[in-house]
PDB file of N, CA and C in Angstrom:
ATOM      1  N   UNK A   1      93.934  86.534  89.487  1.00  0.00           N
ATOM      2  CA  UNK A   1      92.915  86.432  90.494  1.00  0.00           C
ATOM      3  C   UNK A   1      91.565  86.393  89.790  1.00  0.00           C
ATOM      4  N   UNK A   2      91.028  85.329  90.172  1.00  0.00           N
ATOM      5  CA  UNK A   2      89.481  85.325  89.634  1.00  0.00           C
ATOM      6  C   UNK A   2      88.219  86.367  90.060  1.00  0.00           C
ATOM      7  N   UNK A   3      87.314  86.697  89.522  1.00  0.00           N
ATOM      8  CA  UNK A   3      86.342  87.736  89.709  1.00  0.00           C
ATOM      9  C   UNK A   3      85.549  87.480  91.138  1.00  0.00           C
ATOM     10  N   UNK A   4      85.484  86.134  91.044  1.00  0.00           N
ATOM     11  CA  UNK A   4      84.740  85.254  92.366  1.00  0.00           C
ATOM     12  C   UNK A   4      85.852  85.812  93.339  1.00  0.00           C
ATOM     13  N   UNK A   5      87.130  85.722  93.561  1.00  0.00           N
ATOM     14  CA  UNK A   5      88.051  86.011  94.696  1.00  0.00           C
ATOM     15  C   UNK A   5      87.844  87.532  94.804  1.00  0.00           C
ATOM     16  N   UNK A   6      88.155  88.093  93.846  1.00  0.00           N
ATOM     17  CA  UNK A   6      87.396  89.830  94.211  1.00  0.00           C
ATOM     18  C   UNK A   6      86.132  89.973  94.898  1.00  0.00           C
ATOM     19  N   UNK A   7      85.626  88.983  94.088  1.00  0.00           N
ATOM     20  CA  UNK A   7      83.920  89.786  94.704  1.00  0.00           C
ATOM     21  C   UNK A   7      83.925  89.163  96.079  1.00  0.00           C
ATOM     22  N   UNK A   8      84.772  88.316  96.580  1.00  0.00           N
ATOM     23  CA  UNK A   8      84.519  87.923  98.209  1.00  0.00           C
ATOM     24  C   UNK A   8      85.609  89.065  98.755  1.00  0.00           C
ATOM     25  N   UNK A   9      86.468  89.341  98.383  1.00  0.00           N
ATOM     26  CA  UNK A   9      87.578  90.229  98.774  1.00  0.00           C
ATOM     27  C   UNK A   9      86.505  91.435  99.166  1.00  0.00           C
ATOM     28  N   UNK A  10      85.953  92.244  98.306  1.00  0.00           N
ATOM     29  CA  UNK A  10      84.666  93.148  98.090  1.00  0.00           C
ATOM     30  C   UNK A  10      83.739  92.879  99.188  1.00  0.00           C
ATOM     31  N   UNK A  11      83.711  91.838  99.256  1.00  0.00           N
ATOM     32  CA  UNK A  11      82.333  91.693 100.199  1.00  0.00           C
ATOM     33  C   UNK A  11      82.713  91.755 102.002  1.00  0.00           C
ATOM     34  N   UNK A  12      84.468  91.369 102.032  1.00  0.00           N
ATOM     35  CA  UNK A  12      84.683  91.463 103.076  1.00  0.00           C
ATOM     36  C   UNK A  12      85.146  92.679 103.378  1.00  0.00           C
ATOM     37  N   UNK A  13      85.164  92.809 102.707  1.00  0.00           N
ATOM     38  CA  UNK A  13      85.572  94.904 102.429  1.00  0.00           C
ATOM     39  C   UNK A  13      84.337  95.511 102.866  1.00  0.00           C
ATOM     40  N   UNK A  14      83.197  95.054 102.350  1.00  0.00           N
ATOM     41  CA  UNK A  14      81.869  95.628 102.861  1.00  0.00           C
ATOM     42  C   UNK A  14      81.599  96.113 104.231  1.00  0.00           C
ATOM     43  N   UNK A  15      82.146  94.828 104.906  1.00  0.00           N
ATOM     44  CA  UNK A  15      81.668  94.620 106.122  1.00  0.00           C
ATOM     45  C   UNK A  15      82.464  94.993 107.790  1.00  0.00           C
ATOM     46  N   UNK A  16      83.574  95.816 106.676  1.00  0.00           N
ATOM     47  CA  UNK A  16      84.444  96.259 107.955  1.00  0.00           C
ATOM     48  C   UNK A  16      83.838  97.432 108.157  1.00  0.00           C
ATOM     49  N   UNK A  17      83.943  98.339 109.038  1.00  0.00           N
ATOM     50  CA  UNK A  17      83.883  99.387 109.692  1.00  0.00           C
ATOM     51  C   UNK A  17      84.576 100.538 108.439  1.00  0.00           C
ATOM     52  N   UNK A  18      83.822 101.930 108.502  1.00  0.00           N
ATOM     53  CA  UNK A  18      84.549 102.475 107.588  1.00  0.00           C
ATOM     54  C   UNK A  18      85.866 103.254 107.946  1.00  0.00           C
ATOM     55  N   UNK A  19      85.922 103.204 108.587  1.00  0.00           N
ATOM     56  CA  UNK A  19      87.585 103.463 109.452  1.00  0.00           C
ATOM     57  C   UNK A  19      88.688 102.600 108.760  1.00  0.00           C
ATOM     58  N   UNK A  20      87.835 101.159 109.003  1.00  0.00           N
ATOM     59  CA  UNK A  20      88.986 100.600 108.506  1.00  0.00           C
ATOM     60  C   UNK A  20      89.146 100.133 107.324  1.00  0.00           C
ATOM     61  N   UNK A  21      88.056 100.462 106.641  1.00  0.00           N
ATOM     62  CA  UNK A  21      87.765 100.475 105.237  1.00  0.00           C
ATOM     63  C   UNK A  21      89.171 101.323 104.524  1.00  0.00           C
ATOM     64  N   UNK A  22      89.096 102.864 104.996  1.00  0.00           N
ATOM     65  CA  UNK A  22      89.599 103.809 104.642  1.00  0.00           C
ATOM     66  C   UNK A  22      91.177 103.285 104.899  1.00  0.00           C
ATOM     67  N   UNK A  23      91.418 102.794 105.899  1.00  0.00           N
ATOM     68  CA  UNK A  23      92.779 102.500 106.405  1.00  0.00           C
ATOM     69  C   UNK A  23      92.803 101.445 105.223  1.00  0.00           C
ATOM     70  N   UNK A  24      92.264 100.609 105.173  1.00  0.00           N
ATOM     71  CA  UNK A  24      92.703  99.749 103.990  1.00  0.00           C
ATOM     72  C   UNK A  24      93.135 100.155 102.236  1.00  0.00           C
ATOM     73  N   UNK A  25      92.101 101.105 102.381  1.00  0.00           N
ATOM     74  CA  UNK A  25      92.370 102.084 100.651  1.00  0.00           C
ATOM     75  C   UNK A  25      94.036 102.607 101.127  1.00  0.00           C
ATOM     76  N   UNK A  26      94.294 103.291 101.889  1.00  0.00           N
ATOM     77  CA  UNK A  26      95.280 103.598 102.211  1.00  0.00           C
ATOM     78  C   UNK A  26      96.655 103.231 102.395  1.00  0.00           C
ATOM     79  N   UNK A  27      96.467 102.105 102.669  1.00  0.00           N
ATOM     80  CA  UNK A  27      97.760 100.775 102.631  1.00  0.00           C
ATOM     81  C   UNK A  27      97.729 100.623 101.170  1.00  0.00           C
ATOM     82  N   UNK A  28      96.686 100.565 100.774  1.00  0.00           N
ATOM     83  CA  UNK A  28      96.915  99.957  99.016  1.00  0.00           C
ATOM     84  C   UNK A  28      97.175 100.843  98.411  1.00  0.00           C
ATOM     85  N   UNK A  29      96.768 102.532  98.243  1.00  0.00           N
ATOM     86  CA  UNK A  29      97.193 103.381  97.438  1.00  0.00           C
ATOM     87  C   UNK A  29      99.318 103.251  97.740  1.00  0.00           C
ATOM     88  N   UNK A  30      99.612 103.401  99.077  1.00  0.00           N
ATOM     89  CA  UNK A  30     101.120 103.299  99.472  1.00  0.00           C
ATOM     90  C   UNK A  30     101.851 102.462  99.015  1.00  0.00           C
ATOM     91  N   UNK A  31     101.366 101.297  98.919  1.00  0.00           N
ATOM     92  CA  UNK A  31     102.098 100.120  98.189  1.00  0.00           C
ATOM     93  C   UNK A  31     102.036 100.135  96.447  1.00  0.00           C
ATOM     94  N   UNK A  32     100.929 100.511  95.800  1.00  0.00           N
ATOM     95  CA  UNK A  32     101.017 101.556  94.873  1.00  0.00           C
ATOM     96  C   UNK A  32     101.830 102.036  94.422  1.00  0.00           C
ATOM     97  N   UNK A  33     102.359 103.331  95.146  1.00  0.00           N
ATOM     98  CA  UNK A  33     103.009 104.389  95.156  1.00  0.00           C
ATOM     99  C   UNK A  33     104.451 103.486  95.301  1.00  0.00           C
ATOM    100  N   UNK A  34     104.559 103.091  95.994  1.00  0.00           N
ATOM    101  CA  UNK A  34     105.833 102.852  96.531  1.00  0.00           C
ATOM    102  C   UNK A  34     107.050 101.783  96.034  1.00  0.00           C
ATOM    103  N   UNK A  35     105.586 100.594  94.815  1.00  0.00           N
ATOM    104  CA  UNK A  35     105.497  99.685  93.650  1.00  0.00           C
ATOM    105  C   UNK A  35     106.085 101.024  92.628  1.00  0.00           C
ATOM    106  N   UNK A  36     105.968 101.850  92.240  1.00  0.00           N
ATOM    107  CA  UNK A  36     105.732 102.103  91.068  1.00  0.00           C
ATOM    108  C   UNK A  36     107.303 103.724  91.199  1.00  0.00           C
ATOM    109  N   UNK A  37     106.935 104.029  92.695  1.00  0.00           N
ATOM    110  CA  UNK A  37     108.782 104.704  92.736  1.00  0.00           C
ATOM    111  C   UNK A  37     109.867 103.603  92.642  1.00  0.00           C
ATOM    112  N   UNK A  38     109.902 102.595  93.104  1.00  0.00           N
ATOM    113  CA  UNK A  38     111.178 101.465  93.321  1.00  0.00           C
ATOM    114  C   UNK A  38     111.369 100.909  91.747  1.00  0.00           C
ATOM    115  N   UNK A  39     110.465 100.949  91.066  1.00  0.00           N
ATOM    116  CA  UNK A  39     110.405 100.687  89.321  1.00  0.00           C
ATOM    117  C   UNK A  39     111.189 101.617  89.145  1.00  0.00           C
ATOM    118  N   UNK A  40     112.642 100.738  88.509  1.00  0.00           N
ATOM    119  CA  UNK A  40     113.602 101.129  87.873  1.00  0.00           C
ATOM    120  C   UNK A  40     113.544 101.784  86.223  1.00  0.00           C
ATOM    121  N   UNK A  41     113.501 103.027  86.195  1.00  0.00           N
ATOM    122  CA  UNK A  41     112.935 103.345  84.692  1.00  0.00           C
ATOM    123  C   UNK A  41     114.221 103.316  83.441  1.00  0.00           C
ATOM    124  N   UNK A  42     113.718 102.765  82.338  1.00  0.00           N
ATOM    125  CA  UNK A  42     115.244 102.273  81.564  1.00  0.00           C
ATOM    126  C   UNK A  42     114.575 103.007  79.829  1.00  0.00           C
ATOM    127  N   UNK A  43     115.058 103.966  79.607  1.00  0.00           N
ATOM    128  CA  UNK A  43     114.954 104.560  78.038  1.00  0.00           C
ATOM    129  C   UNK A  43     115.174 103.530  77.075  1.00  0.00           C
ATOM    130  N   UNK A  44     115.480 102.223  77.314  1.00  0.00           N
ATOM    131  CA  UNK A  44     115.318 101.487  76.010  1.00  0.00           C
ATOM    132  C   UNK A  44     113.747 100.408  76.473  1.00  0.00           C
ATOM    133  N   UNK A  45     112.609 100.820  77.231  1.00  0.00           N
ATOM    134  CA  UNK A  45     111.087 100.381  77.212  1.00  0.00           C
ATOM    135  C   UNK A  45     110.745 101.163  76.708  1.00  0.00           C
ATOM    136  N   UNK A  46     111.297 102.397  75.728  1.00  0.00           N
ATOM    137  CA  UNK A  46     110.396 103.466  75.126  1.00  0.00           C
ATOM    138  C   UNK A  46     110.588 102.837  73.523  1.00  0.00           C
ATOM    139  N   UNK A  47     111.550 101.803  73.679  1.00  0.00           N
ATOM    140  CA  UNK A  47     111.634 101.882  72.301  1.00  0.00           C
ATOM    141  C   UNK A  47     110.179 100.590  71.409  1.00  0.00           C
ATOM    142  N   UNK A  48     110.233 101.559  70.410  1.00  0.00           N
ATOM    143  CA  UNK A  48     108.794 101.523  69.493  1.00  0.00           C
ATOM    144  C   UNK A  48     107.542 102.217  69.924  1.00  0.00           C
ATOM    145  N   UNK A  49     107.664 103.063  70.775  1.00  0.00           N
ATOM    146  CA  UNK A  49     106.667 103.435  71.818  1.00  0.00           C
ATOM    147  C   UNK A  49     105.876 103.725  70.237  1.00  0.00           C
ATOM    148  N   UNK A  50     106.157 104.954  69.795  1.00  0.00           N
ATOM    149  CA  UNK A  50     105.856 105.858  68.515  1.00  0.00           C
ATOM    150  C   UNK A  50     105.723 105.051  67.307  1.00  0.00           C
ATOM    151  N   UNK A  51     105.726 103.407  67.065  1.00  0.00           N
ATOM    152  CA  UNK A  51     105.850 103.201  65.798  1.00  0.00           C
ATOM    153  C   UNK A  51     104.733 103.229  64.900  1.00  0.00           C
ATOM    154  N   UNK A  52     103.530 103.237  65.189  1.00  0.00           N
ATOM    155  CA  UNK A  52     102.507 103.671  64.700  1.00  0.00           C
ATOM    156  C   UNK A  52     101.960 104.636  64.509  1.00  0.00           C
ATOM    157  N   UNK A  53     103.096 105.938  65.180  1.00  0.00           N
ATOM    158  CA  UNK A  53     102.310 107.444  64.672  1.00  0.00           C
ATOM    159  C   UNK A  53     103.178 107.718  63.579  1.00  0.00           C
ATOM    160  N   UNK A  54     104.187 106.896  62.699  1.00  0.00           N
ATOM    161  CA  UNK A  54     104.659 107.733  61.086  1.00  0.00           C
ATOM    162  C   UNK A  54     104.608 106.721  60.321  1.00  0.00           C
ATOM    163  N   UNK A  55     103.216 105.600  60.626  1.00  0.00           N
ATOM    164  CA  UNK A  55     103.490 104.962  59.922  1.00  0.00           C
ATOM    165  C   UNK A  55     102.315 104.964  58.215  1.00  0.00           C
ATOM    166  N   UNK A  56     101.788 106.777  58.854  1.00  0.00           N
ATOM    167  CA  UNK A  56     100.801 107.032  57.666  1.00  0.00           C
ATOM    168  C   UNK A  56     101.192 108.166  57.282  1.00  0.00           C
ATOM    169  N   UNK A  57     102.533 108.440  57.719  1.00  0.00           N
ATOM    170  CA  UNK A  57     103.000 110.072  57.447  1.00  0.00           C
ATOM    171  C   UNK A  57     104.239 109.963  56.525  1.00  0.00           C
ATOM    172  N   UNK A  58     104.170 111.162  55.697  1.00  0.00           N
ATOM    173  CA  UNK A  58     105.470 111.049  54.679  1.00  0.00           C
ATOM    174  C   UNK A  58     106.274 111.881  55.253  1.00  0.00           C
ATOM    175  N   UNK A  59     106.929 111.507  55.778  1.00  0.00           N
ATOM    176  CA  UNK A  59     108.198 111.915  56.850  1.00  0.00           C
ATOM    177  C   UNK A  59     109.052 113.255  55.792  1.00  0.00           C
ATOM    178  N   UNK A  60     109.296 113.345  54.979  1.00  0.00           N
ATOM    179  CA  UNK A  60     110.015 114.052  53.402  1.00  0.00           C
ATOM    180  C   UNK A  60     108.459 115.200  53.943  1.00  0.00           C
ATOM    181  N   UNK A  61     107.699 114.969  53.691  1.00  0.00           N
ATOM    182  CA  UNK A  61     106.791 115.707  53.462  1.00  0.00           C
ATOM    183  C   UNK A  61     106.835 116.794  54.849  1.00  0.00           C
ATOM    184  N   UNK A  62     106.456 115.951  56.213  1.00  0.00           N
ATOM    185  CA  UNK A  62     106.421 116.454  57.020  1.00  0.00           C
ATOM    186  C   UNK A  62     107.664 117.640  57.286  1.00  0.00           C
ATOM    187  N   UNK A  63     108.740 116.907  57.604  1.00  0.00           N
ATOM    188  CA  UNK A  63     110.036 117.380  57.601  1.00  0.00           C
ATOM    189  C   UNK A  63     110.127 118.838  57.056  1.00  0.00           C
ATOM    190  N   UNK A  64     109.432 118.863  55.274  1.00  0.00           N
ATOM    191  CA  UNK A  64     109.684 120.016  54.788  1.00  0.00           C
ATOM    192  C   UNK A  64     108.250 121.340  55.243  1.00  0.00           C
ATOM    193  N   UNK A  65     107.105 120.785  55.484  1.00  0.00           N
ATOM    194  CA  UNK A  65     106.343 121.202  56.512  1.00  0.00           C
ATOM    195  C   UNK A  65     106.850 121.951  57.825  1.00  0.00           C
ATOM    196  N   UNK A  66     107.453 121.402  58.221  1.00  0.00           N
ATOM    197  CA  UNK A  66     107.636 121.544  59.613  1.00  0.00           C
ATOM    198  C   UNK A  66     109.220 123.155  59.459  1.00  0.00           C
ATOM    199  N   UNK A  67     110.092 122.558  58.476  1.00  0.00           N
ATOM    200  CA  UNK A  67     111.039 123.390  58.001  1.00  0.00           C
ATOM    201  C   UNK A  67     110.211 124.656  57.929  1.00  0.00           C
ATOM    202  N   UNK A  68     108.813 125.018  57.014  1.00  0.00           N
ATOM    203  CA  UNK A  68     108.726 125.654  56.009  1.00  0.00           C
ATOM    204  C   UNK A  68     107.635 127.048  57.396  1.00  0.00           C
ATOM    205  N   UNK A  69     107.521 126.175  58.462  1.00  0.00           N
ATOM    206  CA  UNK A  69     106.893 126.965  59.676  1.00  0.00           C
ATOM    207  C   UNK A  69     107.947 127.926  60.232  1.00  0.00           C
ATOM    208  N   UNK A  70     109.307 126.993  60.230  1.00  0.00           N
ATOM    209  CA  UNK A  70     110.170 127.855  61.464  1.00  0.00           C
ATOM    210  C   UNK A  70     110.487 129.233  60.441  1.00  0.00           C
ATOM    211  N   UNK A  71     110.753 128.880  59.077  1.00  0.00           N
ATOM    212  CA  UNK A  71     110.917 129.827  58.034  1.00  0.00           C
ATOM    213  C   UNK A  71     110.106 131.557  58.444  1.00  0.00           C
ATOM    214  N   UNK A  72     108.772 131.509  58.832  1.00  0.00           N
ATOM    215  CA  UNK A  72     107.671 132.104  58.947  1.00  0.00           C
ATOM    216  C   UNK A  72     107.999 133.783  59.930  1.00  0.00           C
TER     217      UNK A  72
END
C-alpha cells in the first residue's frame, strides 16, 4: 500500500465521528489479535534465530565459564 493510500485512508479517518473512529481502532486491534492467534506456531521458524549471538564467543571458553559458576 502506498503512503498516498494511507494518508487518504487517514484523512478519512479524520473525518468520522469519534465514536466511530474508536469503533474502527477496535475492529482493527481484533483482527490483529485474531490474525496472529490462528498463526500456526512451528519450532523449526526458530531455527537460526541465535546465529549471530556465538558467532564472537568461544563456546570451549564459555562452556568452561559457565561450568566453573555452578562449581561456586
Amino acid at each position: 500500500m502506498s503512503s498516498s493510500t494511507i494518508q487518504k485512508i487517514s484523512d478519512e479517518i479524520e473525518n468520522l465521528p469519534e465514536n466511530e473512529q474508536l469503533l474502527l481502532v477496535n475492529i482493527i486491534i481484533e483482527r490483529l489479535i485474531n490474525r496472529k492467534e490462528s498463526k500456526k506456531l512451528d519450532i523449526r521458524d526458530l531455527r537460526n534465530m541465535g546465529q549471530g549471538t556465538w558467532s564472537k564467543e568461544n563456546i570451549k571458553e564459555y562452556i568452561n565459564s559457565e561450568r566453573n559458576q555452578w562449581e561456586r
